[in-house]
PDB file of N, CA and C in Angstrom:
ATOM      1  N   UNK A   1      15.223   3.233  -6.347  1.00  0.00           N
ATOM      2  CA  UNK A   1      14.703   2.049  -5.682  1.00  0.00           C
ATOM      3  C   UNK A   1      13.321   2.375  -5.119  1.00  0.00           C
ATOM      4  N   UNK A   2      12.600   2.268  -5.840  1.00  0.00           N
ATOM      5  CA  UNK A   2      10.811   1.827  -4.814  1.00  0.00           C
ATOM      6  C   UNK A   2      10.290   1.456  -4.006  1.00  0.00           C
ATOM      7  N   UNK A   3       9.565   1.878  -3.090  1.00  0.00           N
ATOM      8  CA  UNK A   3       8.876   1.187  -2.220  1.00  0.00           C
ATOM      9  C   UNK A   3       7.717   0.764  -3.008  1.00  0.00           C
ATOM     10  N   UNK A   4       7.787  -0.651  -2.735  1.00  0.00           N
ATOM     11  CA  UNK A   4       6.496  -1.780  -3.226  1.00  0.00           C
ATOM     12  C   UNK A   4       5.674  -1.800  -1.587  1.00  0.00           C
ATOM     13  N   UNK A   5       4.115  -1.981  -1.950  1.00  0.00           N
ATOM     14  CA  UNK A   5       3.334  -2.102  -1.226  1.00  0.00           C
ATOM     15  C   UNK A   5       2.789  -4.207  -1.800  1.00  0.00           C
ATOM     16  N   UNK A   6       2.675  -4.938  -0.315  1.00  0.00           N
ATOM     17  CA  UNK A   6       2.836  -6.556  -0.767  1.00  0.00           C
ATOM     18  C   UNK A   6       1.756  -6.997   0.235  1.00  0.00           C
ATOM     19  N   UNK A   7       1.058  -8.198  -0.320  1.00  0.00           N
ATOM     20  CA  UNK A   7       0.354  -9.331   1.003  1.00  0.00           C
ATOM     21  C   UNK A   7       1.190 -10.254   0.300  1.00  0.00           C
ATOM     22  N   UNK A   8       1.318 -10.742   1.817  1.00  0.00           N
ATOM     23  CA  UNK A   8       1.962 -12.607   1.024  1.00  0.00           C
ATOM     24  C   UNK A   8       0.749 -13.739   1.572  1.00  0.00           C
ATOM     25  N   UNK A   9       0.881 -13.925   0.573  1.00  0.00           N
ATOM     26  CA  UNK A   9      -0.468 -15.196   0.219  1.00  0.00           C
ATOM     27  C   UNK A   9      -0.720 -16.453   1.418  1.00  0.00           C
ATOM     28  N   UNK A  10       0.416 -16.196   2.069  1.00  0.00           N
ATOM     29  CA  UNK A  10       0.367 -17.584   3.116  1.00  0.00           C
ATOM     30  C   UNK A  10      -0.234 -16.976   4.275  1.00  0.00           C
ATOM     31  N   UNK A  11       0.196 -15.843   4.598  1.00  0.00           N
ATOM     32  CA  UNK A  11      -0.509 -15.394   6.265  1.00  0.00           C
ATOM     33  C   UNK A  11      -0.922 -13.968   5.837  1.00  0.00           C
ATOM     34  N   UNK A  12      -1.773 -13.390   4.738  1.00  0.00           N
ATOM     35  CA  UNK A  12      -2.140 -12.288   4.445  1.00  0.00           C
ATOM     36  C   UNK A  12      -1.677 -11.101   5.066  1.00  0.00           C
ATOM     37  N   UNK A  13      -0.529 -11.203   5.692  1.00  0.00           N
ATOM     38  CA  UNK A  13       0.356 -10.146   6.069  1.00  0.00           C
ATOM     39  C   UNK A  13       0.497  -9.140   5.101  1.00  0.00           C
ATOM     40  N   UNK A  14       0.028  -7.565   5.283  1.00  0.00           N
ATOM     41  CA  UNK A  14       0.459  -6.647   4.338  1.00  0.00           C
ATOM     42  C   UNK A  14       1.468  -5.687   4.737  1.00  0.00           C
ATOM     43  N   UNK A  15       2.618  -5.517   4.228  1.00  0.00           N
ATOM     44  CA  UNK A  15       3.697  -4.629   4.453  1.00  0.00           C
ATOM     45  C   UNK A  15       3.978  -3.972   3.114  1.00  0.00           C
ATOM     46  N   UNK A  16       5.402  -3.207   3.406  1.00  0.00           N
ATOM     47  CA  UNK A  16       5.998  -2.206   2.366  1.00  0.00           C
ATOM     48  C   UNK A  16       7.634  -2.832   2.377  1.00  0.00           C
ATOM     49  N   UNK A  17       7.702  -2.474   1.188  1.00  0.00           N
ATOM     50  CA  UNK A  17       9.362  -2.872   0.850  1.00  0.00           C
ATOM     51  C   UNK A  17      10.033  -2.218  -0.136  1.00  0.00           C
ATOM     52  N   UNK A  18      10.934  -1.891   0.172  1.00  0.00           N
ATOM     53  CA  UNK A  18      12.018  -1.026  -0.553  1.00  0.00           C
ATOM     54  C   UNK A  18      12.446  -2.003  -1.108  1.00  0.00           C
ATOM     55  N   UNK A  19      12.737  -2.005  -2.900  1.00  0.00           N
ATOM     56  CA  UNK A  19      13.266  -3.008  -3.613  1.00  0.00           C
ATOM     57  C   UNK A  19      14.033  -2.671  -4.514  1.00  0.00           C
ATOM     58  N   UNK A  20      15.017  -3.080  -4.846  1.00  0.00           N
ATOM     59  CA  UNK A  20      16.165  -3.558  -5.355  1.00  0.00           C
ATOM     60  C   UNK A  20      15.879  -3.754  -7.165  1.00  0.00           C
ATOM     61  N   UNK A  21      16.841  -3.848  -7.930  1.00  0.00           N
ATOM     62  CA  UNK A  21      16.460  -4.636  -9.220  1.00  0.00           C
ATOM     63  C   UNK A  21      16.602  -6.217  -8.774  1.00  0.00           C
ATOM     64  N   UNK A  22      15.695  -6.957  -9.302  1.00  0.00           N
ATOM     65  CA  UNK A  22      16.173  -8.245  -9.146  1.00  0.00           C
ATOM     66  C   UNK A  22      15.344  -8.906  -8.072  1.00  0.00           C
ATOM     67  N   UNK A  23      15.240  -8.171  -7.190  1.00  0.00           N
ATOM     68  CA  UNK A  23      14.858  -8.815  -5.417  1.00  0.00           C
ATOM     69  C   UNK A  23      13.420  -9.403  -5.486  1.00  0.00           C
ATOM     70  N   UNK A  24      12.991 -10.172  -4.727  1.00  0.00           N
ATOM     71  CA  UNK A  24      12.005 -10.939  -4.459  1.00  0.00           C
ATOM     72  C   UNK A  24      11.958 -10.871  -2.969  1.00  0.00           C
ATOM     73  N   UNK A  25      10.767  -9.993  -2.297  1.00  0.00           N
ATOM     74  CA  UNK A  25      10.663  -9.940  -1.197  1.00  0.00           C
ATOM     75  C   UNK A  25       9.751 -11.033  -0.217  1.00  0.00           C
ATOM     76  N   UNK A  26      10.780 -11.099   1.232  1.00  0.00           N
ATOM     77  CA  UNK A  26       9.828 -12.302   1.674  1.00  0.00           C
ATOM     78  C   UNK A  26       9.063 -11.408   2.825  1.00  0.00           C
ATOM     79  N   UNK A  27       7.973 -12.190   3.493  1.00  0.00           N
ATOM     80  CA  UNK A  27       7.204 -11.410   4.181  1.00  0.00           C
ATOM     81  C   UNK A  27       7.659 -12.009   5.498  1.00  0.00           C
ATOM     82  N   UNK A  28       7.985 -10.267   6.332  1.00  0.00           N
ATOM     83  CA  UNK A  28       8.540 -10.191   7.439  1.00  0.00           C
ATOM     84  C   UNK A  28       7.945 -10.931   8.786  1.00  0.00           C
ATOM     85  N   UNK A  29       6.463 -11.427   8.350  1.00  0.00           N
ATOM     86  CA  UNK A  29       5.642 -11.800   9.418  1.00  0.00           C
ATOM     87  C   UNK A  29       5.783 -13.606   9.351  1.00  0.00           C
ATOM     88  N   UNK A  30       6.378 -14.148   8.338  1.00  0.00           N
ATOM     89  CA  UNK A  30       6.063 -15.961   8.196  1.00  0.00           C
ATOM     90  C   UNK A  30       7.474 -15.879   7.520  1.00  0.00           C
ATOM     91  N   UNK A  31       7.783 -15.317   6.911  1.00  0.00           N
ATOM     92  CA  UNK A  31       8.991 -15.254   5.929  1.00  0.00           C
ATOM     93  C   UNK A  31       8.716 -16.554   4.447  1.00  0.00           C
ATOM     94  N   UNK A  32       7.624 -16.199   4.476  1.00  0.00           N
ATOM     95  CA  UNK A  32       7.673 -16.918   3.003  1.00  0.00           C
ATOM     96  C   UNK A  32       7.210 -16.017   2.019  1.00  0.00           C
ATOM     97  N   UNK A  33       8.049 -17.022   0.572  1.00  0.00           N
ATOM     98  CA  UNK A  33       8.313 -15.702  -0.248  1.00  0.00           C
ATOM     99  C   UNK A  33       6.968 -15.950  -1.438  1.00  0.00           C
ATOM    100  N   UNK A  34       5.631 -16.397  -1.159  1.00  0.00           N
ATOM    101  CA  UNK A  34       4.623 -16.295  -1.549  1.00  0.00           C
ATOM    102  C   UNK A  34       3.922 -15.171  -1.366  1.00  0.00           C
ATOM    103  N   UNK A  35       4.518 -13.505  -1.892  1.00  0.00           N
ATOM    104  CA  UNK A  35       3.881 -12.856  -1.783  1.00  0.00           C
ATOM    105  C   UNK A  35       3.499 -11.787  -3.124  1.00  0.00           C
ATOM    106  N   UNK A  36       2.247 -11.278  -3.356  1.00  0.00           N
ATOM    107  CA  UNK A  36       2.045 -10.625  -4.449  1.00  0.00           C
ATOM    108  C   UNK A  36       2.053  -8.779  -3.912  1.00  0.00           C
ATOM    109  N   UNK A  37       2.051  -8.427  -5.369  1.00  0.00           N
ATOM    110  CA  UNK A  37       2.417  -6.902  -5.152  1.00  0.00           C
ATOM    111  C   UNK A  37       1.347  -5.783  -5.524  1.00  0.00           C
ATOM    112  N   UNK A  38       0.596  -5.627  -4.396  1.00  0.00           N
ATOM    113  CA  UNK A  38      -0.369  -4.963  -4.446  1.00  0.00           C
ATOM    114  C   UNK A  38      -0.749  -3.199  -5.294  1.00  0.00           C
ATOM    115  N   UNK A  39      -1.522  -2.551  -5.344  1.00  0.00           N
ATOM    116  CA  UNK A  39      -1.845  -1.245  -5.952  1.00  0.00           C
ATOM    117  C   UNK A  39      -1.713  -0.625  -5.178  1.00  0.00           C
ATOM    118  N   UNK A  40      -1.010   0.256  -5.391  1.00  0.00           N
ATOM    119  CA  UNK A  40      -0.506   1.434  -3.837  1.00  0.00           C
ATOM    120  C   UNK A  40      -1.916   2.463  -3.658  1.00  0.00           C
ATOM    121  N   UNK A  41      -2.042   2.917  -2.269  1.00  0.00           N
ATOM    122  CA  UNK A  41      -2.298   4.305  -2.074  1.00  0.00           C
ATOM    123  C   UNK A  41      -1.807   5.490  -2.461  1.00  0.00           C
ATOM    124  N   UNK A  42      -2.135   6.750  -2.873  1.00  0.00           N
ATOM    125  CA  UNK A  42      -1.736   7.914  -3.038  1.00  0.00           C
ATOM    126  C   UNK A  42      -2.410   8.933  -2.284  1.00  0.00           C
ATOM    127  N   UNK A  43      -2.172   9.961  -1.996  1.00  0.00           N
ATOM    128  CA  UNK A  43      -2.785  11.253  -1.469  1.00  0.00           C
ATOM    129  C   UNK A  43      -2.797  12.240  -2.714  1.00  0.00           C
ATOM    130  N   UNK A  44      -3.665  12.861  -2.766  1.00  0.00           N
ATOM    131  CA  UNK A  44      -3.506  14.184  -3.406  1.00  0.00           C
ATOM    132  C   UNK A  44      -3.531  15.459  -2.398  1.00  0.00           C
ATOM    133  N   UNK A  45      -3.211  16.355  -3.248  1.00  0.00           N
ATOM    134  CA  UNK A  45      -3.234  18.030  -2.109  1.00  0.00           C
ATOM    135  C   UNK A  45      -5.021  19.043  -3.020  1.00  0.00           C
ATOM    136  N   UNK A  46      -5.473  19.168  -2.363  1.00  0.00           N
ATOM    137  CA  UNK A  46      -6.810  19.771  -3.051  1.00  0.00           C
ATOM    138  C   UNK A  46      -6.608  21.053  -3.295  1.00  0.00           C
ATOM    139  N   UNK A  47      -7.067  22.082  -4.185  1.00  0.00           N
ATOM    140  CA  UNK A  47      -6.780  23.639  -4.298  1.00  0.00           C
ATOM    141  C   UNK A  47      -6.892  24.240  -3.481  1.00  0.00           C
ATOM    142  N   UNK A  48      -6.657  25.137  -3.088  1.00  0.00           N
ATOM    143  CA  UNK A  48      -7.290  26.485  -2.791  1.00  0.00           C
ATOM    144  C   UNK A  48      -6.083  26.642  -1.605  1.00  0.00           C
ATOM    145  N   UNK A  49      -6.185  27.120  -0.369  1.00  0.00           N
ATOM    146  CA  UNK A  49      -5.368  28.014   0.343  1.00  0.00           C
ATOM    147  C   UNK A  49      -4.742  27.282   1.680  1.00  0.00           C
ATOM    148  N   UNK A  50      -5.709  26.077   1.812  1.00  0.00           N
ATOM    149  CA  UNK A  50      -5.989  25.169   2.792  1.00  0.00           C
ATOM    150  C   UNK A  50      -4.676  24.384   2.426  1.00  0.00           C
ATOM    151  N   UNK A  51      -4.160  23.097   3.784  1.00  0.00           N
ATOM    152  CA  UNK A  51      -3.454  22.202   3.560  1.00  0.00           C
ATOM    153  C   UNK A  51      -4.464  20.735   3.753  1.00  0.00           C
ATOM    154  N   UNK A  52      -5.182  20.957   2.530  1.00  0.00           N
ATOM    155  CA  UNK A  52      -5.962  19.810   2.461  1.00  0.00           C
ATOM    156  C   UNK A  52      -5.611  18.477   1.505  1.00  0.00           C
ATOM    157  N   UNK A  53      -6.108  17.371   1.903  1.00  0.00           N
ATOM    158  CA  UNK A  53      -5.249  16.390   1.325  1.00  0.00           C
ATOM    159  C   UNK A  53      -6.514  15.385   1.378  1.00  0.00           C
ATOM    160  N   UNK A  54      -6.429  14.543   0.285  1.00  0.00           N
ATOM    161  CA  UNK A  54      -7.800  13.106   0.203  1.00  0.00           C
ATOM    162  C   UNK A  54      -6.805  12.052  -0.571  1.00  0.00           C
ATOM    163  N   UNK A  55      -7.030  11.170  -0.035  1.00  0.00           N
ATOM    164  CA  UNK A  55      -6.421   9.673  -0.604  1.00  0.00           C
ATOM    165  C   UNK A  55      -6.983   9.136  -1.354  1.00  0.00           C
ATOM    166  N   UNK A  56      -6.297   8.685  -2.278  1.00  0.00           N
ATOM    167  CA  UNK A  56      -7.154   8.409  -3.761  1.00  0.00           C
ATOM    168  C   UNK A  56      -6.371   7.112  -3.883  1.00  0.00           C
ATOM    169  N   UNK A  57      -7.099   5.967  -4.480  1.00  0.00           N
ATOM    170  CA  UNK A  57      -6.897   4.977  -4.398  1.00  0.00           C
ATOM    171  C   UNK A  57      -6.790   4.130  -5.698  1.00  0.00           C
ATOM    172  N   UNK A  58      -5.963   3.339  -6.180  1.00  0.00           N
ATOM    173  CA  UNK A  58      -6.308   2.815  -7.760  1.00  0.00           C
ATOM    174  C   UNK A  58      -6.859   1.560  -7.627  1.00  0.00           C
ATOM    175  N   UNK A  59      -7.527   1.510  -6.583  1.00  0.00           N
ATOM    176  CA  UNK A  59      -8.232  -0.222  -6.526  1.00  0.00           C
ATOM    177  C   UNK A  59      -9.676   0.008  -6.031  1.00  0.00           C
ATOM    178  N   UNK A  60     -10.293   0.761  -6.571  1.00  0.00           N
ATOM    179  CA  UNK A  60     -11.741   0.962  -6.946  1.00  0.00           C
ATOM    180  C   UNK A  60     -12.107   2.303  -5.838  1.00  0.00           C
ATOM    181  N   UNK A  61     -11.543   2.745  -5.546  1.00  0.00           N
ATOM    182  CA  UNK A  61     -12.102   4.235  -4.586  1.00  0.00           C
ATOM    183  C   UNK A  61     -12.311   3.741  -2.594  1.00  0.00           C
ATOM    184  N   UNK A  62     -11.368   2.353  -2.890  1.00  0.00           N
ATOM    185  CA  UNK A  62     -11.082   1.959  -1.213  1.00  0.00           C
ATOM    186  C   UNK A  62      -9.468   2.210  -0.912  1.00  0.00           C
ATOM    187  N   UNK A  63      -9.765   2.222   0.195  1.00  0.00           N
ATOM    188  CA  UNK A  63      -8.133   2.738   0.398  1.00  0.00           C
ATOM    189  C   UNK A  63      -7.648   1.230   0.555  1.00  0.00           C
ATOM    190  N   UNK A  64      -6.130   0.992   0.064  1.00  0.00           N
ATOM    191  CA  UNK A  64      -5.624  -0.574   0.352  1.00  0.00           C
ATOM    192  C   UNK A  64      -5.354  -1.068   1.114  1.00  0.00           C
ATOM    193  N   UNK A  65      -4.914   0.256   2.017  1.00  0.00           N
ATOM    194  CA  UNK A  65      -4.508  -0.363   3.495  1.00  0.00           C
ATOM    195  C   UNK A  65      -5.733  -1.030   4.454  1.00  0.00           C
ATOM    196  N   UNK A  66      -6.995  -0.489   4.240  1.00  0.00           N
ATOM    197  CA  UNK A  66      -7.736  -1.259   5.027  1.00  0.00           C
ATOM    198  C   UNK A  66      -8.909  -1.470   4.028  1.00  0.00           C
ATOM    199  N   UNK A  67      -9.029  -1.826   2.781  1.00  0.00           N
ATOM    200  CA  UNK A  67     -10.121  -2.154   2.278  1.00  0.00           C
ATOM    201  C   UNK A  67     -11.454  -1.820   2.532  1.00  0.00           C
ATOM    202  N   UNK A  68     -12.005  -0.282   3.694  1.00  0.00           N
ATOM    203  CA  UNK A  68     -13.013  -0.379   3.607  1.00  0.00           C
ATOM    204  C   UNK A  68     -13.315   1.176   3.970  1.00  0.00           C
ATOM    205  N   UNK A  69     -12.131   1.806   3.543  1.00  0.00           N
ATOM    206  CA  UNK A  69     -12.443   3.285   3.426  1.00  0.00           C
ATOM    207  C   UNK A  69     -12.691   4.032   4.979  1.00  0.00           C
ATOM    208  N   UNK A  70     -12.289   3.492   5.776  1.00  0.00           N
ATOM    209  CA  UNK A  70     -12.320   3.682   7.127  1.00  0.00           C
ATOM    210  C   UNK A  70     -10.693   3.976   8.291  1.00  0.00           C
ATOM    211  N   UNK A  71     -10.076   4.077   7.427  1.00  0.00           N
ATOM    212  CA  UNK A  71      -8.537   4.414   8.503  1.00  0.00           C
ATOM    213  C   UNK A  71      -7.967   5.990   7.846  1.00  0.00           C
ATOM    214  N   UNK A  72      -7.081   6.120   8.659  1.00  0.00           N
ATOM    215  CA  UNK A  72      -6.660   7.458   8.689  1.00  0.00           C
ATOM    216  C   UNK A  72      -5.882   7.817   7.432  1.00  0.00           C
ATOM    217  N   UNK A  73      -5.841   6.904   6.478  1.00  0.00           N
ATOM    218  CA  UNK A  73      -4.830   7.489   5.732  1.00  0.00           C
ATOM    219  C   UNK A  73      -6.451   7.575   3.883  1.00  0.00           C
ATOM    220  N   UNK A  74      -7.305   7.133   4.555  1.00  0.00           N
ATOM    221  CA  UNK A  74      -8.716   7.388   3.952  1.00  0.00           C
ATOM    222  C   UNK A  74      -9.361   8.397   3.340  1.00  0.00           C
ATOM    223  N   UNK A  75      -8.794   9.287   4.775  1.00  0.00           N
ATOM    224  CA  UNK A  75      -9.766  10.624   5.076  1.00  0.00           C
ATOM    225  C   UNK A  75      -8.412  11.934   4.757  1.00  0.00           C
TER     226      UNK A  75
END
């Protein structure tokens, strides 16, 4: 079961949801089920000896959670 990353289209609320086969998630903030399913974030771990880590993004090199490359899960 997956966690889906979602905005729902009526009150641009963005959350996460653990889903089901089948399920259609509604958004926890309006509860309507007008919501689409966004491109997740990832982290990578970088080489060498360090516990270094950079977030890599599949929606053009911004992070999704805040669209502007500026929050903690960014850097």
């Amino acid at each position: 079961m997956p966690i889906y990353e979602y905005q729902c289209e009526t009150c641009t609320h963005q959350f996460e949801e653990l889903v089901r086969n089948g399920e259609h998630p509604s958004c926890p903030n309006c509860q309507s089920q007008n919501v689409q399913r966004r491109l997740s974030t990832f982290c990578k771990k970088s080489g060498g000896s360090g516990e270094t880590f950079s977030a890599q993004s599949s929606g053009g090199g911004k992070c999704s959670g805040c669209s502007g490359g500026s929050c903690a899960s960014c850097h």
